[in-house]
C-alpha atoms as a PDB file:
ATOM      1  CA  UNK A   1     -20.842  16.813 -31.222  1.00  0.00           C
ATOM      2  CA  UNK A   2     -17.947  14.760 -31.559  1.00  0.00           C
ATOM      3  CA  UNK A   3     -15.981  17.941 -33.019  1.00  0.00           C
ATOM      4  CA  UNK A   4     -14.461  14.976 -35.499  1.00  0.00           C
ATOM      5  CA  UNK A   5     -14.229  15.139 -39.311  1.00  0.00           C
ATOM      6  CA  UNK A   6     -16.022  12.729 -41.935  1.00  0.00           C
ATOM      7  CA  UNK A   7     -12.924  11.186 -42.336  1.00  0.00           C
ATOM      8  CA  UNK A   8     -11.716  10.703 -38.602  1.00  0.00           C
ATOM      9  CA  UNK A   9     -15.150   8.894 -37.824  1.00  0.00           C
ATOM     10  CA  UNK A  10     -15.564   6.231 -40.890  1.00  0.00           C
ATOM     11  CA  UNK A  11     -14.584   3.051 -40.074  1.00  0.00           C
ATOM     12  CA  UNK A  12     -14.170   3.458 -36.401  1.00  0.00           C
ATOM     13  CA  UNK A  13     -17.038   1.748 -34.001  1.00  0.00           C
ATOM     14  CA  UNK A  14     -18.523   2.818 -30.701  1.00  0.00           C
ATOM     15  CA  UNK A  15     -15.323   1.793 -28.657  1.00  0.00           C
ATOM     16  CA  UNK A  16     -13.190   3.892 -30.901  1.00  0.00           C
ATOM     17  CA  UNK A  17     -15.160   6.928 -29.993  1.00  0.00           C
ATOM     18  CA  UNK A  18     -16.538   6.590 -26.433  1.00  0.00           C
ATOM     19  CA  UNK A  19     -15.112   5.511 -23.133  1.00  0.00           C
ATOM     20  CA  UNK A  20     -15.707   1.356 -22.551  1.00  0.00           C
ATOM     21  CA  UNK A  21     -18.689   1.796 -20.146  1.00  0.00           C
ATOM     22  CA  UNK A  22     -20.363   4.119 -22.634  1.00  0.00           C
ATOM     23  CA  UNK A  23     -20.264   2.691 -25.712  1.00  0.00           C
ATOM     24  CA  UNK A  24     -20.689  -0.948 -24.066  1.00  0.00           C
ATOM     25  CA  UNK A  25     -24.176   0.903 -23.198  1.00  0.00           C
ATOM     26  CA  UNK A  26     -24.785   2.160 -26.821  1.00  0.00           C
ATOM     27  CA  UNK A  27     -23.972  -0.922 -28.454  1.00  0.00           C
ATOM     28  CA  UNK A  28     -26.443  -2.961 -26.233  1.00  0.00           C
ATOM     29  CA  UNK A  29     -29.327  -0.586 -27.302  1.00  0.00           C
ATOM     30  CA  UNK A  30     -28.163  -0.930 -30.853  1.00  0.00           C
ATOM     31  CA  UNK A  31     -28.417  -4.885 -30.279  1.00  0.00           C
ATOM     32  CA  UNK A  32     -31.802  -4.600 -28.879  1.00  0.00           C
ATOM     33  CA  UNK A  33     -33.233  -2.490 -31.768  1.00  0.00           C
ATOM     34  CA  UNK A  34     -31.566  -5.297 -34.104  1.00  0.00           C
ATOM     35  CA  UNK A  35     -32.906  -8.549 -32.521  1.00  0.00           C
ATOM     36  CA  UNK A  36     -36.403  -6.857 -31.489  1.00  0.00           C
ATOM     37  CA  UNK A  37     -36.864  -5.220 -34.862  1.00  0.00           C
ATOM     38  CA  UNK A  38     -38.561  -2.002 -33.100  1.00  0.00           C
ATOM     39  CA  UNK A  39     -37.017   0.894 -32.816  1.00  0.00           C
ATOM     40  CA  UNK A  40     -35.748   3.390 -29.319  1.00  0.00           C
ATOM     41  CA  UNK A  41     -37.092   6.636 -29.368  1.00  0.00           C
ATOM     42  CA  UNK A  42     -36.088   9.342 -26.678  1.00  0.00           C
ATOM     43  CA  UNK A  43     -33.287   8.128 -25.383  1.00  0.00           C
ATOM     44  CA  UNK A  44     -31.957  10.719 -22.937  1.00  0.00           C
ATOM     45  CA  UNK A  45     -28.684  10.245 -21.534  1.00  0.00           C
ATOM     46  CA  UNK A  46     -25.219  12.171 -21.128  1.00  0.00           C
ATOM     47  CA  UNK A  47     -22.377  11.718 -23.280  1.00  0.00           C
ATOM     48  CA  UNK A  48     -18.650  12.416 -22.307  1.00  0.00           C
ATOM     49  CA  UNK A  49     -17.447  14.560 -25.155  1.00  0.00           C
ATOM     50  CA  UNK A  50     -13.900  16.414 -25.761  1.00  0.00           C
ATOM     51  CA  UNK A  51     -15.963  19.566 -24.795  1.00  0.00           C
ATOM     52  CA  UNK A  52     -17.204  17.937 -21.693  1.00  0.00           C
ATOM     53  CA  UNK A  53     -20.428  16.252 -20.530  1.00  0.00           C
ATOM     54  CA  UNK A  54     -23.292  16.987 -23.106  1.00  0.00           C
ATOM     55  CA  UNK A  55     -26.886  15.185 -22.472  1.00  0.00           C
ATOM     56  CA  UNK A  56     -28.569  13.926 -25.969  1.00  0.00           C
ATOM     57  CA  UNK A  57     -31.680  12.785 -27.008  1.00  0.00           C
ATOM     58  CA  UNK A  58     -31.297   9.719 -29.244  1.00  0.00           C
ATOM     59  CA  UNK A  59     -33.364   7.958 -31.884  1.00  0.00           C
ATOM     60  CA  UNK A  60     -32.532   4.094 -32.997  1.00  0.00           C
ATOM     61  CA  UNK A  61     -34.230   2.811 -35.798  1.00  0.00           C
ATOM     62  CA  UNK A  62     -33.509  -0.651 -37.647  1.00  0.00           C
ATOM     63  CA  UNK A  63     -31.199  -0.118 -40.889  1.00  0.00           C
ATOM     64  CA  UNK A  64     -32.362  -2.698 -43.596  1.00  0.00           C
ATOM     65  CA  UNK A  65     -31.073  -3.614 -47.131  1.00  0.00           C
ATOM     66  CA  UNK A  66     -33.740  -3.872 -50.035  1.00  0.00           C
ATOM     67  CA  UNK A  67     -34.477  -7.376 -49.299  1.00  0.00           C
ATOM     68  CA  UNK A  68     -35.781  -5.669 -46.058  1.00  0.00           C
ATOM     69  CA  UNK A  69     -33.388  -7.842 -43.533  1.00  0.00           C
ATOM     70  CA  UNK A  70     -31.316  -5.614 -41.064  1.00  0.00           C
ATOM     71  CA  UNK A  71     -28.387  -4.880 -41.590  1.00  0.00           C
ATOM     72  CA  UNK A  72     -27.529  -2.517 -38.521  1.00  0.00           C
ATOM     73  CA  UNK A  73     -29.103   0.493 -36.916  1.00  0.00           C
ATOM     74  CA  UNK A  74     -29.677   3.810 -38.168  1.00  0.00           C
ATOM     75  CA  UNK A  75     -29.261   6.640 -35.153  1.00  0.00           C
ATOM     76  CA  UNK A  76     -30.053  10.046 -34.949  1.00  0.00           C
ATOM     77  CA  UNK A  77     -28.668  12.258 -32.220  1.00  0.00           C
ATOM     78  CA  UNK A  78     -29.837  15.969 -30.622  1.00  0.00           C
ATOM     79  CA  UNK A  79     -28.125  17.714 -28.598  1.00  0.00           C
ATOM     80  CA  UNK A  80     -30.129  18.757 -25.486  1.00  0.00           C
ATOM     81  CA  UNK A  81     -27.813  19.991 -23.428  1.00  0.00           C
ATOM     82  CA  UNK A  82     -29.263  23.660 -22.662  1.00  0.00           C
ATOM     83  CA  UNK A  83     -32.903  21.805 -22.404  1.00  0.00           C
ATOM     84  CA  UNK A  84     -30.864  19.766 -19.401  1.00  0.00           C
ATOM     85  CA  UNK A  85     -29.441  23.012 -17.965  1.00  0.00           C
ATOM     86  CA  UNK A  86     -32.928  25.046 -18.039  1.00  0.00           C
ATOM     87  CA  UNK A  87     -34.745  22.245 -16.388  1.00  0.00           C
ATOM     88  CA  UNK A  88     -32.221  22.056 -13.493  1.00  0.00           C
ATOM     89  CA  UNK A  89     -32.282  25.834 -12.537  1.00  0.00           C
ATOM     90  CA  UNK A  90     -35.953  25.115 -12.701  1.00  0.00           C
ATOM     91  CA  UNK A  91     -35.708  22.749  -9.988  1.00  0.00           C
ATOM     92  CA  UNK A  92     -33.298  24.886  -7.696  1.00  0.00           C
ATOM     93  CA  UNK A  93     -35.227  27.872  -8.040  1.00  0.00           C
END
């Protein structure tokens, strides 16, 4: 999605990668899912990518070590883009 290599993305955080205003958003879901211990599920939202605006569906899930504390968040990302498409000619037509 991010058209980025392994390399080019470790090390770099959410305000590397995104514009301010969205990944000011992501990181305050990925503080939620840390100090509530529960995870986000269906997150739908766009995304400003070098290809353009793409709409994901995201999952959060607390990331723990084996002591079981958290550590961060684990996320897993789908592109939905052509669901987002379909449903709006839906709606015109």
């Amino acid at each position: 999605m991010m058209d980025l290599s392994k390399e080019e993305l470790e090390g770099k955080s959410l305000f590397d990668l995104y514009p301010r205003e969205q990944a000011e958003a992501f990181w305050k879901d990925d503080k939620e899912v840390i100090i509530s211990n529960k995870e986000k599920i269906n997150i739908i939202e766009p995304v400003q990518t070098k290809k353009g605006l793409l709409w994901v569906q995201t999952h959060k899930i607390p990331y723990r070590d084996m002591h079981g504390n958290i550590i961060g968040v684990l996320g897993f990302t789908i592109d939905i883009t052509k669901r987002k498409n379909a449903e709006e000619a839906f709606k015109k037509s």
